[in-house]
C-alpha atoms as a PDB file:
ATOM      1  CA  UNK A   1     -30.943  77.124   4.524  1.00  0.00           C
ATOM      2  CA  UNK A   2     -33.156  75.054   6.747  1.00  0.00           C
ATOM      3  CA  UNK A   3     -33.481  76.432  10.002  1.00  0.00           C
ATOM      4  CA  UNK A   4     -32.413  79.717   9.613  1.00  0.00           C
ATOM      5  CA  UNK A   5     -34.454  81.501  12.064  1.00  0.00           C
ATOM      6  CA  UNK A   6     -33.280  78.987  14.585  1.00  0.00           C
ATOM      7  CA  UNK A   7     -29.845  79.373  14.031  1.00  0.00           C
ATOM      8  CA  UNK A   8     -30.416  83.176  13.566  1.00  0.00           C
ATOM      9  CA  UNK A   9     -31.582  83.106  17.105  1.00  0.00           C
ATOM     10  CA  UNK A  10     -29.553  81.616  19.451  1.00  0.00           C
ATOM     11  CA  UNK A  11     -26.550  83.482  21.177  1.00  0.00           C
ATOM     12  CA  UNK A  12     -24.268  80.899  19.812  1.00  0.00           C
ATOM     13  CA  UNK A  13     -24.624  81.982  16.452  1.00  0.00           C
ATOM     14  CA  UNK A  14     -23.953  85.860  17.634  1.00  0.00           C
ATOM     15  CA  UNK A  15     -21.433  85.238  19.474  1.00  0.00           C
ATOM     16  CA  UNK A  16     -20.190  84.280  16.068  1.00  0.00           C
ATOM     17  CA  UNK A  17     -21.037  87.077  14.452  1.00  0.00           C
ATOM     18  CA  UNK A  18     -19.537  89.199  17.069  1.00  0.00           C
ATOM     19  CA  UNK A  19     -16.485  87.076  16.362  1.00  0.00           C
ATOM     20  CA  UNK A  20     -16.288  87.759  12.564  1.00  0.00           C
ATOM     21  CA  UNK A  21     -16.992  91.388  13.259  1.00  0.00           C
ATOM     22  CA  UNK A  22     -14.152  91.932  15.524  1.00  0.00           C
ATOM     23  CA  UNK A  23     -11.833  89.886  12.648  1.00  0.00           C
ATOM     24  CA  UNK A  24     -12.631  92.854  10.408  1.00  0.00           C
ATOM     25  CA  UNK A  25     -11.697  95.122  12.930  1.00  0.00           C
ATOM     26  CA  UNK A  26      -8.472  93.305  13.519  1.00  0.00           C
ATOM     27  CA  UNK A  27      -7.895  93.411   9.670  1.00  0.00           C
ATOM     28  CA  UNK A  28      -7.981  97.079   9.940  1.00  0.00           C
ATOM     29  CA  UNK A  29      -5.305  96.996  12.953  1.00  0.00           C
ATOM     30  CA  UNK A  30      -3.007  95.029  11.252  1.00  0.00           C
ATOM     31  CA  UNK A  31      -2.808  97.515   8.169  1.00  0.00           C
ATOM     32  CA  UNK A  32      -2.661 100.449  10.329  1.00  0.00           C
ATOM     33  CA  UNK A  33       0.191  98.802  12.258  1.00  0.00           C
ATOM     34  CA  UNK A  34       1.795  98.238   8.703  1.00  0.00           C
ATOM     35  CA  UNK A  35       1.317 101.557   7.766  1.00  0.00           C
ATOM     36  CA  UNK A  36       2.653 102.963  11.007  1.00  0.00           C
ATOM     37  CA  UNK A  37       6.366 100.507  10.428  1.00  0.00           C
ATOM     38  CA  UNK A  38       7.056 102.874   7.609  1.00  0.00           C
ATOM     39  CA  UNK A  39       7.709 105.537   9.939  1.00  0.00           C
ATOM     40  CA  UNK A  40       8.370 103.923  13.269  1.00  0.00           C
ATOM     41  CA  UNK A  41       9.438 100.453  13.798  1.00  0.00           C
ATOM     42  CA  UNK A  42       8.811  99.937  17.196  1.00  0.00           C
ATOM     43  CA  UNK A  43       5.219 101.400  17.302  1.00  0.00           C
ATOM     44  CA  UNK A  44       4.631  99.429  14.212  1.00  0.00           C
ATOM     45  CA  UNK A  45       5.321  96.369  15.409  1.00  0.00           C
ATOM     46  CA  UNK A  46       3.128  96.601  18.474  1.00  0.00           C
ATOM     47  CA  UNK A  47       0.076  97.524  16.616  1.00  0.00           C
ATOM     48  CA  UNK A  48       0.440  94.352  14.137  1.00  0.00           C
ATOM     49  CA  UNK A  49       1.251  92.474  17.588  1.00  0.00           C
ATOM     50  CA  UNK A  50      -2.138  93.625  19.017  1.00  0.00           C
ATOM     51  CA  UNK A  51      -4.317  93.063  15.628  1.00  0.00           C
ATOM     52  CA  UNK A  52      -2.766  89.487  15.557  1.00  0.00           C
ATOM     53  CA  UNK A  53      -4.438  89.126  19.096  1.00  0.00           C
ATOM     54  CA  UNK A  54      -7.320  90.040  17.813  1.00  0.00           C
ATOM     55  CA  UNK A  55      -7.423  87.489  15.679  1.00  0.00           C
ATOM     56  CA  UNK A  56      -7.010  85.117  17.464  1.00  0.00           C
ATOM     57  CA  UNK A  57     -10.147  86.281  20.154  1.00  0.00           C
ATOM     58  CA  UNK A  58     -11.690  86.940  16.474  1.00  0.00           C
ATOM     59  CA  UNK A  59     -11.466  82.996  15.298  1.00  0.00           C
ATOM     60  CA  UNK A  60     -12.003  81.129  18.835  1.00  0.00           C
ATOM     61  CA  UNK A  61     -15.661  83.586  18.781  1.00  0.00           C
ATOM     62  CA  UNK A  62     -16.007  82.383  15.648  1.00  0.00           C
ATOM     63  CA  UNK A  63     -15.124  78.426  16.127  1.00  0.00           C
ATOM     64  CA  UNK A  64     -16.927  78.223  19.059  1.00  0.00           C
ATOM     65  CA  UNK A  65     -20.185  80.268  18.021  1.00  0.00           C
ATOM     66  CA  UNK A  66     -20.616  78.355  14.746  1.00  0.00           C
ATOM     67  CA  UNK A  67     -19.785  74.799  16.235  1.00  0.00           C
ATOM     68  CA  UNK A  68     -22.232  75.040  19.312  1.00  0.00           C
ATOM     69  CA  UNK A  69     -25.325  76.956  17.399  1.00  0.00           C
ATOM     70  CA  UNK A  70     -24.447  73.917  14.611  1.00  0.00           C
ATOM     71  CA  UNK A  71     -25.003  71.327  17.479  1.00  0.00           C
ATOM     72  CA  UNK A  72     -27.903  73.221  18.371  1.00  0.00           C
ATOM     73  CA  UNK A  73     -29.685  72.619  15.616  1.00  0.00           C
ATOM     74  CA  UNK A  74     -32.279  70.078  14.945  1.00  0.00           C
ATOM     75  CA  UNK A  75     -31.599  66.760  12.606  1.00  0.00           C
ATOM     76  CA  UNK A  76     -28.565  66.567  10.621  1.00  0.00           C
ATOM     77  CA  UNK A  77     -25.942  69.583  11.007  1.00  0.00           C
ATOM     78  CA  UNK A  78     -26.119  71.675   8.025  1.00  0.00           C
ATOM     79  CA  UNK A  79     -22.777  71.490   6.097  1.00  0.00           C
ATOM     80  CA  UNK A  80     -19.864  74.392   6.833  1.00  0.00           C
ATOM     81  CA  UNK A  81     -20.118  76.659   3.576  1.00  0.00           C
ATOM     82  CA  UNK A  82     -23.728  77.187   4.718  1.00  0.00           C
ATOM     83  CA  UNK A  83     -23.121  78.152   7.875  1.00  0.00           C
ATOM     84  CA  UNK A  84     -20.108  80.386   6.731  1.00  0.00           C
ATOM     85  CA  UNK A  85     -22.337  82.240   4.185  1.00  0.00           C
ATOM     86  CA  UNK A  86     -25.205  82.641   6.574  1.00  0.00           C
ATOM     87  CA  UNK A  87     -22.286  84.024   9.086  1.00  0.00           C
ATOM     88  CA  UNK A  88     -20.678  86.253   6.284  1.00  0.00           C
ATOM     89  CA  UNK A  89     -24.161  87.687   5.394  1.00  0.00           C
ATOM     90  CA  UNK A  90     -25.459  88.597   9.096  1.00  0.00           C
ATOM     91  CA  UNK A  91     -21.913  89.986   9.718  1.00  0.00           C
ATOM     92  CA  UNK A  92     -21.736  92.471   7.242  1.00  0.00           C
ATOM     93  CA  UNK A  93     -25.744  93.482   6.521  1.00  0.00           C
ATOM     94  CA  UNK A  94     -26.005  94.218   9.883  1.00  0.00           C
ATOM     95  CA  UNK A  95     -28.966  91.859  11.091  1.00  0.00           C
ATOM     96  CA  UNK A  96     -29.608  92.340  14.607  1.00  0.00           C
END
């Protein structure tokens, strides 16, 4: 992708990744809450109520990181499924 190291280095773009990361996380709420409804109901519900929360946080990180460090870059915007791979690829390999 053109521009990667520009895009790789604005905060937009980790406050993206940040984003993404804490939809994983919220993944992992949601099926503990799930799990947690086969024995109690009440505490179940809570914990999926909280994960969906999450998620939400999770995609207005992600919206807003990948829309701003897109209008950041130089020349023509780069098309979405780019940016989402770059995104899914510094998300989970860890790139700092």
């Amino acid at each position: 992708m053109d521009g990667d190291e520009a895009l790789r280095g604005s905060a937009s773009w980790w406050t993206a990744v940040w984003g993404y990361r804490v939809a994983m996380v919220a993944v992992v709420v949601i099926v503990a809450g799930l799990v947690t409804m086969v024995a109690s109901t009440g505490s179940g519900q809570w914990i999926i109520a909280a994960g969906m929360g999450l998620v939400v946080v999770a995609d207005l990180m992600v919206l807003t990181g990948i829309s701003r460090a897109g209008r950041s870059l130089p020349g023509k915007r780069p098309p979405f499924r780019t940016l989402r791979r770059a995104l899914l690829h510094d998300a989970l390999h860890g790139a700092a």
